[in-house]
C-alpha atoms as a PDB file:
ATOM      1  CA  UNK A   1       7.002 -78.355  -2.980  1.00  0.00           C
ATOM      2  CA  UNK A   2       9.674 -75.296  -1.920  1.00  0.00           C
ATOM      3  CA  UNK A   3       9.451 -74.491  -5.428  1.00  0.00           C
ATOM      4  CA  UNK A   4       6.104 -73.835  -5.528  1.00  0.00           C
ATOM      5  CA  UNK A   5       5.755 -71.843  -2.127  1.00  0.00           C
ATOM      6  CA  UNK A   6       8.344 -69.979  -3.716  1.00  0.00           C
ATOM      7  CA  UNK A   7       6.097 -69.516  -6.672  1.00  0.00           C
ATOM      8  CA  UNK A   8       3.015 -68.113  -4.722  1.00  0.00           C
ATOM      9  CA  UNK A   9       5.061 -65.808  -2.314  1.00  0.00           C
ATOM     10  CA  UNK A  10       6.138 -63.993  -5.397  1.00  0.00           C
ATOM     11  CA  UNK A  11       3.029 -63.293  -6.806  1.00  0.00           C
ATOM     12  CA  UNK A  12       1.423 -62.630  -3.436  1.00  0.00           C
ATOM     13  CA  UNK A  13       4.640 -60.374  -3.594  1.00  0.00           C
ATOM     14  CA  UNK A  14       3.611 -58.729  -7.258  1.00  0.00           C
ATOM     15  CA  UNK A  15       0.159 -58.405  -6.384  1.00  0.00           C
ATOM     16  CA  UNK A  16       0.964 -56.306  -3.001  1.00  0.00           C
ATOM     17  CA  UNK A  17       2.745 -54.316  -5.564  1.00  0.00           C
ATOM     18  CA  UNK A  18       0.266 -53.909  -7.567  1.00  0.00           C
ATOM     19  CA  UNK A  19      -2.101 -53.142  -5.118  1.00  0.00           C
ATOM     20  CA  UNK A  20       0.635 -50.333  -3.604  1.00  0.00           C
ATOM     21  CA  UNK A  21       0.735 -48.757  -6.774  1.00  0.00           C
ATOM     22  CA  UNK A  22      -3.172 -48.383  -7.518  1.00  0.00           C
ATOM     23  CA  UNK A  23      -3.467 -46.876  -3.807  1.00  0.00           C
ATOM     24  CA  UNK A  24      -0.721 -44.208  -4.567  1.00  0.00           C
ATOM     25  CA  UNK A  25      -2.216 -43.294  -7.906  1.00  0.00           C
ATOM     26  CA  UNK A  26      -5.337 -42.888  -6.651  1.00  0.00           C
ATOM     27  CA  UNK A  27      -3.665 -40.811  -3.845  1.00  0.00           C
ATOM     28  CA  UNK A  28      -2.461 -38.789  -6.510  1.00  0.00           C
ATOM     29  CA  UNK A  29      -5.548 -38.701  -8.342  1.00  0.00           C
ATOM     30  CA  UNK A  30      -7.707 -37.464  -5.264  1.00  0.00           C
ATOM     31  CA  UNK A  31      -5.121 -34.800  -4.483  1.00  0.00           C
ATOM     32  CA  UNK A  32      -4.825 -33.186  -7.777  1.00  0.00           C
ATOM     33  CA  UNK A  33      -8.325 -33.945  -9.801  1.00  0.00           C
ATOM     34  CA  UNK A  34     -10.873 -34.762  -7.069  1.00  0.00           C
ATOM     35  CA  UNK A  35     -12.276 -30.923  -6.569  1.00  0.00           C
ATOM     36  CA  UNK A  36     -14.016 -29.402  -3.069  1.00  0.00           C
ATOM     37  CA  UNK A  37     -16.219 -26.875  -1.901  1.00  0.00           C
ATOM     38  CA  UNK A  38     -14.069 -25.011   0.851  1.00  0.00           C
ATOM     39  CA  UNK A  39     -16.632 -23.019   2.673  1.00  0.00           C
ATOM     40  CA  UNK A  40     -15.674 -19.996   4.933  1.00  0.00           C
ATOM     41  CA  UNK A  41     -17.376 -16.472   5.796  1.00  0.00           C
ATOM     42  CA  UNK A  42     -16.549 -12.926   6.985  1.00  0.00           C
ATOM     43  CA  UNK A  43     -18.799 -10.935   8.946  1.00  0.00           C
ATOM     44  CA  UNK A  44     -19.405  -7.299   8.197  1.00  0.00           C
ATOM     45  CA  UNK A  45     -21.301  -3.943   9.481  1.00  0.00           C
ATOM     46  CA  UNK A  46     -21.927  -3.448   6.311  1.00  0.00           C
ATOM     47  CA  UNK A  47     -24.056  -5.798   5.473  1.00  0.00           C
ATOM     48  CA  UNK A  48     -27.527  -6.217   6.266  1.00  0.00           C
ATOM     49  CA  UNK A  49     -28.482  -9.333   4.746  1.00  0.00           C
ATOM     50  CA  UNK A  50     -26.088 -12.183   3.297  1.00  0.00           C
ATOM     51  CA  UNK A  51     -24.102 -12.581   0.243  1.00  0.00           C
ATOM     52  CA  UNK A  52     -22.457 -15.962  -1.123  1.00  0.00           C
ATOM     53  CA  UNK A  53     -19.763 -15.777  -3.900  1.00  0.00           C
ATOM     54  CA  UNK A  54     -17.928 -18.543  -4.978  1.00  0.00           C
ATOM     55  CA  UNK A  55     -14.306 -17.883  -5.831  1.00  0.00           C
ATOM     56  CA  UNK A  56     -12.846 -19.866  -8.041  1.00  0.00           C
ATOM     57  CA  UNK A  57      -8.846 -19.166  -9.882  1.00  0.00           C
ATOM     58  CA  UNK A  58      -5.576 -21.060 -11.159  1.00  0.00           C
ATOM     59  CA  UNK A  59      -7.657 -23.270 -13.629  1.00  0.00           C
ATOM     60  CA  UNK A  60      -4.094 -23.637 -16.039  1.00  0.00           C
ATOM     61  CA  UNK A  61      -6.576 -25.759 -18.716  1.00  0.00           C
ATOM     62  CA  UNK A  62      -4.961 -28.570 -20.606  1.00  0.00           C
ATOM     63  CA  UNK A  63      -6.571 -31.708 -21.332  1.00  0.00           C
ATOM     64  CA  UNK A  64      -6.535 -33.518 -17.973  1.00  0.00           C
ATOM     65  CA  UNK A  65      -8.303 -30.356 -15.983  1.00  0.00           C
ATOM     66  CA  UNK A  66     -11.050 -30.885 -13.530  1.00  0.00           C
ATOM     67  CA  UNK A  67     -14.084 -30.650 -16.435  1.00  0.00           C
ATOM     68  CA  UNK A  68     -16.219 -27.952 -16.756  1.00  0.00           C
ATOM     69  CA  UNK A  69     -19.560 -30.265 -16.004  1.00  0.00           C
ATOM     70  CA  UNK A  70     -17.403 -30.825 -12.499  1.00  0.00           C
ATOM     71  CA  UNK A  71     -17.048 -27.146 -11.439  1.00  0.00           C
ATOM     72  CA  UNK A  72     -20.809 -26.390 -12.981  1.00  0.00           C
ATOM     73  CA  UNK A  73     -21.977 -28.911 -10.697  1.00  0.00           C
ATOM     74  CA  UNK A  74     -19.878 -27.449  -7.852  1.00  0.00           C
ATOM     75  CA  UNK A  75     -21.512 -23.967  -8.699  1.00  0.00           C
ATOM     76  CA  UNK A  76     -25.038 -25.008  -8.875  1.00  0.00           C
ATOM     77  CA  UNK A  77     -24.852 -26.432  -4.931  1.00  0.00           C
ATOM     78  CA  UNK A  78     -23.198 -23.431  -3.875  1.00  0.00           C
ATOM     79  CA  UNK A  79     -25.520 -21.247  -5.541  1.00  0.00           C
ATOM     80  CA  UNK A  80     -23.424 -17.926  -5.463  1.00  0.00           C
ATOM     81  CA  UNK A  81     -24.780 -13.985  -6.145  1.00  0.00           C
ATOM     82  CA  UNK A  82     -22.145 -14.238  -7.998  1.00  0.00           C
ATOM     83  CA  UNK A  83     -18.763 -15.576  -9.297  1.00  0.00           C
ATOM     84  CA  UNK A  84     -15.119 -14.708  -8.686  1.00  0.00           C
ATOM     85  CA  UNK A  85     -12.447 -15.324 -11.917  1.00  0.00           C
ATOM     86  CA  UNK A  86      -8.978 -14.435 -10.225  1.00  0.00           C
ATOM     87  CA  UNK A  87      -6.961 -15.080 -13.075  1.00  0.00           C
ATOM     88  CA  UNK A  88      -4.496 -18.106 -14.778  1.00  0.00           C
ATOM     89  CA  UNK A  89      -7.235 -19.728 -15.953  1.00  0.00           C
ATOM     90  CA  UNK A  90      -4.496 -20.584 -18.894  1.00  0.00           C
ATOM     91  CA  UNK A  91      -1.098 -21.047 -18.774  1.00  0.00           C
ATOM     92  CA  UNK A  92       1.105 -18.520 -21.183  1.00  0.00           C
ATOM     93  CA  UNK A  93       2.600 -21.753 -23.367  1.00  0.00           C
ATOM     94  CA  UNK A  94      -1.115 -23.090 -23.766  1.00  0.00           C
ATOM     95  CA  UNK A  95      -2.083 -23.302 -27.466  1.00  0.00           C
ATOM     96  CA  UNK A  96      -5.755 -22.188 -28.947  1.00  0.00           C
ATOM     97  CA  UNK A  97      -7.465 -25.398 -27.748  1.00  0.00           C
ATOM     98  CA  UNK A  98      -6.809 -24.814 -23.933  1.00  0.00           C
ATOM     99  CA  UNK A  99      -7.672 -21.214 -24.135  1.00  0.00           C
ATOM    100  CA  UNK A 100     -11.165 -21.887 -26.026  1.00  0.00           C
ATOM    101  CA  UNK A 101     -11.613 -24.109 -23.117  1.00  0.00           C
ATOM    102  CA  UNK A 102     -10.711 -21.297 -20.042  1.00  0.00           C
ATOM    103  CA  UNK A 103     -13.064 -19.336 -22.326  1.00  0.00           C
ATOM    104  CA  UNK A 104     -15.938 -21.889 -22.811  1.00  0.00           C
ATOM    105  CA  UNK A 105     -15.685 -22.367 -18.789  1.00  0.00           C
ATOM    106  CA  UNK A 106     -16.351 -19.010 -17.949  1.00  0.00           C
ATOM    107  CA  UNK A 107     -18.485 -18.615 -20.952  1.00  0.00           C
ATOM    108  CA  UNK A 108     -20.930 -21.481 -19.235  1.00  0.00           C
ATOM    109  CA  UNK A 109     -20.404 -19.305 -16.028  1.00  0.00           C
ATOM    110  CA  UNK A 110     -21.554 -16.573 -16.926  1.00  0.00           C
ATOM    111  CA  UNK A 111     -24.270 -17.659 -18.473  1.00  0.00           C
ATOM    112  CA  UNK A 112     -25.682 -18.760 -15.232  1.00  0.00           C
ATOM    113  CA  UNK A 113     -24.264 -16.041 -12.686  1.00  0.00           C
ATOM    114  CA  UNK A 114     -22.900 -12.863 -12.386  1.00  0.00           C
ATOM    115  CA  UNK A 115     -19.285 -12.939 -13.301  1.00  0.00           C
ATOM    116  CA  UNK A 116     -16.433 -10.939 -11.940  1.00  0.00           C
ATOM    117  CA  UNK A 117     -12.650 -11.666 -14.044  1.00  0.00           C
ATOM    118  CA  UNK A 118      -8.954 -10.149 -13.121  1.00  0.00           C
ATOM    119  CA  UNK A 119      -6.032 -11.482 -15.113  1.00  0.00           C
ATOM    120  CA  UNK A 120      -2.994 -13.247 -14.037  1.00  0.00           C
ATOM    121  CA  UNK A 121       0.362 -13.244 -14.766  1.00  0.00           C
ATOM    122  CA  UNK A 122      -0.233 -15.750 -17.318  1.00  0.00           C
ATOM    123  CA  UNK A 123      -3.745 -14.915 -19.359  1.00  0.00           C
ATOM    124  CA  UNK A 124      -2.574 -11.617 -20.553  1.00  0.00           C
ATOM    125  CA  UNK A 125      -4.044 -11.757 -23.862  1.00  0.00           C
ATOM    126  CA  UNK A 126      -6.405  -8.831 -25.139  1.00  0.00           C
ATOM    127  CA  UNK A 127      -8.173 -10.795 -27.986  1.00  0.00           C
ATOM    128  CA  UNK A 128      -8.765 -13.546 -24.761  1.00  0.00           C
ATOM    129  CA  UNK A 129     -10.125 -10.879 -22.438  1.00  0.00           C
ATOM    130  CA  UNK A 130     -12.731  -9.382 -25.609  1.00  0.00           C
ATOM    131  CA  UNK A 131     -13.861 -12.728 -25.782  1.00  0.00           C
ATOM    132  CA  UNK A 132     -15.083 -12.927 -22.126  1.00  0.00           C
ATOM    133  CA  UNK A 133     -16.261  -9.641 -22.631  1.00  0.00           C
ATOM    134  CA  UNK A 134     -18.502 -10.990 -25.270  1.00  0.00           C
ATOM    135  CA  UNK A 135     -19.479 -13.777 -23.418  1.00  0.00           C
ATOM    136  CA  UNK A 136     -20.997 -11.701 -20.423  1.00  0.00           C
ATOM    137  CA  UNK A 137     -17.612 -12.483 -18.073  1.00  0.00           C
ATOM    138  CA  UNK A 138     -17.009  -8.606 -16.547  1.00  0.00           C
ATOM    139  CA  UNK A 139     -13.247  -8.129 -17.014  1.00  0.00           C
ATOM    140  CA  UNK A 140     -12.080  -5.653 -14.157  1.00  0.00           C
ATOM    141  CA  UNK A 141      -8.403  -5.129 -15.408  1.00  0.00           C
ATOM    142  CA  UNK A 142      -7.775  -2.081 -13.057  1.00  0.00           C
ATOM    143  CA  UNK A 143     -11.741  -1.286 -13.408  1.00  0.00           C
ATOM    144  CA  UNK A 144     -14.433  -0.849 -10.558  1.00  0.00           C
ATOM    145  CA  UNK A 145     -18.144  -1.878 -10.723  1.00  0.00           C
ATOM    146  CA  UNK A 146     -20.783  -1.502  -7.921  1.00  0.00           C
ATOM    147  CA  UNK A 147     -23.931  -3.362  -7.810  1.00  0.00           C
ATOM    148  CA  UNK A 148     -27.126  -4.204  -5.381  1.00  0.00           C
ATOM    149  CA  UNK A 149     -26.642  -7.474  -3.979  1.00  0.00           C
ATOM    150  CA  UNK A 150     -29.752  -8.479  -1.770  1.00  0.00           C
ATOM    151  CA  UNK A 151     -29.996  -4.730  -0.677  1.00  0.00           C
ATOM    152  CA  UNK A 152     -26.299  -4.482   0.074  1.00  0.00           C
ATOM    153  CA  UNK A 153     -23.987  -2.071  -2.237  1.00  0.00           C
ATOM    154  CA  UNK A 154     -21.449  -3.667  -3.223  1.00  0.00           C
ATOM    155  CA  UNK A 155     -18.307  -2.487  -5.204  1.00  0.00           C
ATOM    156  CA  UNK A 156     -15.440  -4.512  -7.167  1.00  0.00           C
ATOM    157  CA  UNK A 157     -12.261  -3.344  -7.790  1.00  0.00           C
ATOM    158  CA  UNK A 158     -10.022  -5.514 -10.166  1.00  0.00           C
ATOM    159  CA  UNK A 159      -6.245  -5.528 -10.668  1.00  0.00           C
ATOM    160  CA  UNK A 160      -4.019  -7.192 -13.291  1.00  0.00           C
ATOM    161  CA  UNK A 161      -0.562  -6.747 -11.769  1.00  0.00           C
ATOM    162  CA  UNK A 162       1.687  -8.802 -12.413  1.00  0.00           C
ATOM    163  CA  UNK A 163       4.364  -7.189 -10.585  1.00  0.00           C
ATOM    164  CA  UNK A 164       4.400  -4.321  -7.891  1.00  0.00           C
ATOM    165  CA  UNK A 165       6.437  -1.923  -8.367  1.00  0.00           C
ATOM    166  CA  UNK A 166       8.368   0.250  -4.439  1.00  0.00           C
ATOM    167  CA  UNK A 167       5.922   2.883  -5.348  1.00  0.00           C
ATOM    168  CA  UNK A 168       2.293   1.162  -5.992  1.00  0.00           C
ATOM    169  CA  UNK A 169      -0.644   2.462  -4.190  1.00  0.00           C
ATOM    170  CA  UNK A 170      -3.622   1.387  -4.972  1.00  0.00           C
ATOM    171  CA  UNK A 171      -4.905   4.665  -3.641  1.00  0.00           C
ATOM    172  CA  UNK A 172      -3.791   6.452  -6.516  1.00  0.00           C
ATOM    173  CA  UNK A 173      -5.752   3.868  -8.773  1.00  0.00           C
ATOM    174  CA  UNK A 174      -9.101   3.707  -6.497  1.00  0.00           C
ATOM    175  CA  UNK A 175     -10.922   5.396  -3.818  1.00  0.00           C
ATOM    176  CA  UNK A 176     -12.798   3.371  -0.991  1.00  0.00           C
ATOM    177  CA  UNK A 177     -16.121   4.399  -0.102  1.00  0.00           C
ATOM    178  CA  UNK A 178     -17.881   3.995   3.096  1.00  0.00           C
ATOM    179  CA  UNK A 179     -21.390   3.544   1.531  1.00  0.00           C
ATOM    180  CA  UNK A 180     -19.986   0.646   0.330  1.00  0.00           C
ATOM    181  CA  UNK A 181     -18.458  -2.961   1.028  1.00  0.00           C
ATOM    182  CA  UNK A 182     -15.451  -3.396  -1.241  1.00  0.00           C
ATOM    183  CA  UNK A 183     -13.995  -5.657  -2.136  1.00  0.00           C
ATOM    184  CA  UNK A 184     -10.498  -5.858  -4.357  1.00  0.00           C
ATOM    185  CA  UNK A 185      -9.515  -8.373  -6.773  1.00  0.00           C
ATOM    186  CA  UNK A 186      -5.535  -9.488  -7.685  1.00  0.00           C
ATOM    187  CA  UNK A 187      -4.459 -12.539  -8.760  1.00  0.00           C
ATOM    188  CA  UNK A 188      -1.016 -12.058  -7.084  1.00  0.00           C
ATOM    189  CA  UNK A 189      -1.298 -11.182  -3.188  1.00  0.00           C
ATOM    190  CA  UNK A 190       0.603  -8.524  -1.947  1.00  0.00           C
ATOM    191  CA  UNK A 191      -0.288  -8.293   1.715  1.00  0.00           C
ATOM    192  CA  UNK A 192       1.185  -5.111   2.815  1.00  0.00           C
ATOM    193  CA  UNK A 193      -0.040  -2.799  -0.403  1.00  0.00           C
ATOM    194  CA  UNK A 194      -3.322  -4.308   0.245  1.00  0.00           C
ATOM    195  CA  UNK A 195      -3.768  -3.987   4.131  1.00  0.00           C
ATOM    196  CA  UNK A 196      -2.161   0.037   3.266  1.00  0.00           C
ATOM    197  CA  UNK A 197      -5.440   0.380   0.822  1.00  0.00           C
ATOM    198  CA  UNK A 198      -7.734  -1.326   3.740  1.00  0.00           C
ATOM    199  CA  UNK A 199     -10.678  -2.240   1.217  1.00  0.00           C
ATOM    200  CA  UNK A 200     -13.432  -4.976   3.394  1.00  0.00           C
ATOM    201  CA  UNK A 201     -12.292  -7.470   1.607  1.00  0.00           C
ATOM    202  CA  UNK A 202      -9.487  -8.648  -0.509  1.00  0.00           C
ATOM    203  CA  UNK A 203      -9.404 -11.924  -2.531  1.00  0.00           C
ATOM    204  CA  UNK A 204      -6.028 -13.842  -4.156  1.00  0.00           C
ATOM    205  CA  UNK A 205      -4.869 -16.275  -5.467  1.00  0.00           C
ATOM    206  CA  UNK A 206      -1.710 -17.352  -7.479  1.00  0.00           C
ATOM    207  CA  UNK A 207      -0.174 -19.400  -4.534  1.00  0.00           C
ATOM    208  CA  UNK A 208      -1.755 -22.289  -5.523  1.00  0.00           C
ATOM    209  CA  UNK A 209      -1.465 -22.882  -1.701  1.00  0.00           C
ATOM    210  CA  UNK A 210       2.354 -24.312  -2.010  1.00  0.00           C
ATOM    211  CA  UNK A 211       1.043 -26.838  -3.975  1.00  0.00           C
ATOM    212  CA  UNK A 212       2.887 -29.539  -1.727  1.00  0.00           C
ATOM    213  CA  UNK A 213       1.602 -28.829   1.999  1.00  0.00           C
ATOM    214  CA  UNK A 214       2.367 -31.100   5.061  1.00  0.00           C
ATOM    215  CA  UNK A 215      -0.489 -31.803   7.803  1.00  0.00           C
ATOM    216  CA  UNK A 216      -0.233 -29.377  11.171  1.00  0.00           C
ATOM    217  CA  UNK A 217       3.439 -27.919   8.820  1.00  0.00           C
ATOM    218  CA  UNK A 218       2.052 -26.336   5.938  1.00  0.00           C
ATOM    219  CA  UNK A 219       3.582 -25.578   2.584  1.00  0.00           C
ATOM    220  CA  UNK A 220       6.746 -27.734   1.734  1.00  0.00           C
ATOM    221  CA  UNK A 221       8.300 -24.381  -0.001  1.00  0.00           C
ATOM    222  CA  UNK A 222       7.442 -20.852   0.005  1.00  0.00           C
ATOM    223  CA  UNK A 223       7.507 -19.223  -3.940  1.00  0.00           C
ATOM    224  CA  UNK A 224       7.235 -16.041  -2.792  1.00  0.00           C
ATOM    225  CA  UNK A 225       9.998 -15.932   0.234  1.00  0.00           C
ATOM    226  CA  UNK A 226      12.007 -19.366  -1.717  1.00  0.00           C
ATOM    227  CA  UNK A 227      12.215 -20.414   1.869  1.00  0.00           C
ATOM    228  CA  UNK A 228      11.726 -24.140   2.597  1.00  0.00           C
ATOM    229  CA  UNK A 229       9.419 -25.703   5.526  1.00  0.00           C
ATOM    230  CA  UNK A 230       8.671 -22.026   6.134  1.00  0.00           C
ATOM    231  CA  UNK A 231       6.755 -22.557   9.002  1.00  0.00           C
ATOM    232  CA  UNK A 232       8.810 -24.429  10.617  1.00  0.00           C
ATOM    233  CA  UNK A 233      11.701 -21.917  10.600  1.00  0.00           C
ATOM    234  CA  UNK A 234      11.849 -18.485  12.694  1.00  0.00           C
ATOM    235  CA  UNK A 235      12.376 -16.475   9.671  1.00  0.00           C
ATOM    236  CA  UNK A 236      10.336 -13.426  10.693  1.00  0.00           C
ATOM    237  CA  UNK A 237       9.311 -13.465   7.450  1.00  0.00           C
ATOM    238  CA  UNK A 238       4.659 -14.012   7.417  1.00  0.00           C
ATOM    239  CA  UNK A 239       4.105 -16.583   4.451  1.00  0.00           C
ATOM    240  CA  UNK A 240       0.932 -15.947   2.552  1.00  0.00           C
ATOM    241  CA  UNK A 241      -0.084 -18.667   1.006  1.00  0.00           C
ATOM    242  CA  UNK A 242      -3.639 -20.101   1.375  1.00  0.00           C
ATOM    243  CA  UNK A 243      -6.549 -19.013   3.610  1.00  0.00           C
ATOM    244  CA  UNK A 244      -7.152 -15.899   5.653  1.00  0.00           C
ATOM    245  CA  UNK A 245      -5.107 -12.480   6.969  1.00  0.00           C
ATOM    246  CA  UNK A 246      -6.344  -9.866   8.454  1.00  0.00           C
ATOM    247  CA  UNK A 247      -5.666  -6.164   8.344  1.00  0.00           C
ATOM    248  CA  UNK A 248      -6.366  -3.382   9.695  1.00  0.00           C
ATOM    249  CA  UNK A 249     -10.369  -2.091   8.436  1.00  0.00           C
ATOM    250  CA  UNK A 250     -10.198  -5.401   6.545  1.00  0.00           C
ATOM    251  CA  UNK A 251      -8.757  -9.261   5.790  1.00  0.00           C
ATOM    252  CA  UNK A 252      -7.599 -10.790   2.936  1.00  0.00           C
ATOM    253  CA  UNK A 253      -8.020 -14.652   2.048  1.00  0.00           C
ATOM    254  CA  UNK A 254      -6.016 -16.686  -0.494  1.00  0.00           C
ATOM    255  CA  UNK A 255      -7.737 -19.489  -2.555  1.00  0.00           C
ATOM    256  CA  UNK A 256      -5.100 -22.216  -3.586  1.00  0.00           C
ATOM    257  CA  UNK A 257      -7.229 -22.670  -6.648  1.00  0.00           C
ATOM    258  CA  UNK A 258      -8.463 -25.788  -9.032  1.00  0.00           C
ATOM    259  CA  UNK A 259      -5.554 -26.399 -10.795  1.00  0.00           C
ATOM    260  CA  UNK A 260      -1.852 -27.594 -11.886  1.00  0.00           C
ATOM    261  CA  UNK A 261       1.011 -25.466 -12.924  1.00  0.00           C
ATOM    262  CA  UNK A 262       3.715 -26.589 -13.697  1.00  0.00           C
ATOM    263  CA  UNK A 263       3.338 -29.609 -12.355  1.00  0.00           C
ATOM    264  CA  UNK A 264      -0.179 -31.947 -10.831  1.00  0.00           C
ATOM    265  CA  UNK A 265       2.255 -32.068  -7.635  1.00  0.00           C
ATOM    266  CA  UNK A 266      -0.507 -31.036  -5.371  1.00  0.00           C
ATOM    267  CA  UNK A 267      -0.492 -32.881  -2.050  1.00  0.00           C
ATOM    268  CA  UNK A 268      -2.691 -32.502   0.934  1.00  0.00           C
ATOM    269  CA  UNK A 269      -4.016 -29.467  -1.469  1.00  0.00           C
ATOM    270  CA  UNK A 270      -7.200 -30.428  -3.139  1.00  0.00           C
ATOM    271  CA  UNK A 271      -8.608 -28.510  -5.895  1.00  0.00           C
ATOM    272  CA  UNK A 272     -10.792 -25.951  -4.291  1.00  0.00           C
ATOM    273  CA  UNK A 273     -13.532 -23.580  -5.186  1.00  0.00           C
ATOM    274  CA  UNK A 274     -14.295 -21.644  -2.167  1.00  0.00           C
ATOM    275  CA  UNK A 275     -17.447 -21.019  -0.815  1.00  0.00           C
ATOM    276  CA  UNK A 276     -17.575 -17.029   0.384  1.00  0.00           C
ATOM    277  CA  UNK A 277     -20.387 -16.123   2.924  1.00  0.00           C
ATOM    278  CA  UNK A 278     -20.268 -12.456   4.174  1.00  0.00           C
ATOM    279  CA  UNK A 279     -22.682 -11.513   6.608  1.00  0.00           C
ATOM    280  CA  UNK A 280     -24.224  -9.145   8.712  1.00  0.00           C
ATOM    281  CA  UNK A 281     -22.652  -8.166  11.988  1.00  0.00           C
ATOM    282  CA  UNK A 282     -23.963  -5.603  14.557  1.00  0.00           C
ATOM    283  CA  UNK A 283     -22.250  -2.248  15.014  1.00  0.00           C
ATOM    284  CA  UNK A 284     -19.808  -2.157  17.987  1.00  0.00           C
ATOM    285  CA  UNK A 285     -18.938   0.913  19.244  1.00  0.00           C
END
């Protein structure tokens, strides 16, 4: 009779287990595959009548990526003026499969929306960047475009640094215009360049949002300043990773982005495109 108690705690034991281990890999799952709409908005004077883009970066395609039909879907409920490619949407050891399929992504973009690309650090090649070309994606690798958007003039400005140098100024590359919202694109932030240029708005990625973030703590380690818990420390030192900073004449937000790299580590992180509302706000004198 012991003997069989026995028996039956120990697979009431090895199912618990089991049941343990399902829970943490869908945990894992959610955190790293299951993607979101983050929506969020900036108000400006000028604009006189709102404009959505959806900003989307960090894609790193290999076979278990968030699908294309996923992010489509994603795209079609947000319903942008147009879309935001900030670069890494492959990783520099991918082969020719995972590149066709950054390509066919933005290819099926495109197709539906306006589409605005900057490189990253890692999808540097020129063949890659005639094919979006040829597939309608507008590559702005240190070029500007300005368009009507619902009445408002808007003007990109795309960068492809992958490194800043003492001496970059974007106002040797660009001029801002006051006729005009603009907005820059880099895949890698750099916060103090970018507030000295003051464009409206500046958009980022690369961060991947510290991949491994703690409720109420934020990111478990800092790339850029290698500092660990950096919020929790009184380094002195701002840590940009994910989400809004202002500046002066302007703000600048970081998207963490929809994928992995090098690692699906992502925790209290989701996937993310983002949602971008800017709208009109009066004149204040």
């Amino acid at each position: 009779m012991a003997e069989s108690n026995q028996k039956k705690s120990q697979k009431k034991f090895k199912g618990k287990k089991w049941i343990l281990f399902l829970i943490l890999i869908f945990f894992w799952w959610f955190n790293n595959y299951s993607l979101k709409t983050n929506s969020t908005s900036i108000k400006s004077a000028k604009i006189s009548q709102p404009v959505r883009l959806a900003v989307l970066s960090d894609y790193h395609a290999h076979g278990l990526s968030i699908s294309q039909g996923t992010i489509l879907r994603k795209l079609e409920k947000i319903n942008p003026d147009a879309v935001i490619l900030l670069g890494d949407m492959y990783s520099r050891n991918s082969g020719e499969s995972e590149i066709n399929m950054a390509v066919e992504l933005m290819a099926a973009i495109a197709a539906e929306y306006t589409a605005y690309f900057v490189a990253g650090e890692h999808d540097t090649s020129q063949a890659y960047f005639s094919s979006l070309s040829e597939n309608g994606v507008h590559v702005l690798n240190y070029a500007e475009e300005t368009v009507d958007i619902r009445g408002n003039r808007i003007r990109f400005l795309g960068i492809d640094n992958a490194y800043y140098s003492p001496t970059f100024d974007l106002n040797n590359e660009f001029t801002l215009y006051r006729d005009s919202y603009n907005i820059l694109l880099a895949h890698i932030p750099n916060y103090e360049k970018f507030a000295d240029f003051g464009a409206d708005l500046t958009l980022c990625a690369d961060t991947h949002g510290g991949m491994f973030r703690l409720p109420f703590i934020g990111p478990v380690y800092d790339t850029q300043t290698r500092i660990k818990f950096p919020n929790l420390k009184n380094t002195g030192i701002p840590v940009y990773d994910k989400g809004w900073f202002d500046y002066q004449g302007g703000s600048m937000f970081i998207t963490s982005g929809v994928g992995d790299s090098p690692y699906p580590v992502r925790f209290f992180n989701r996937p993310e495109i983002v949602c971008l509302d800017i709208l009109p706000s009066e004149v204040t004198e």
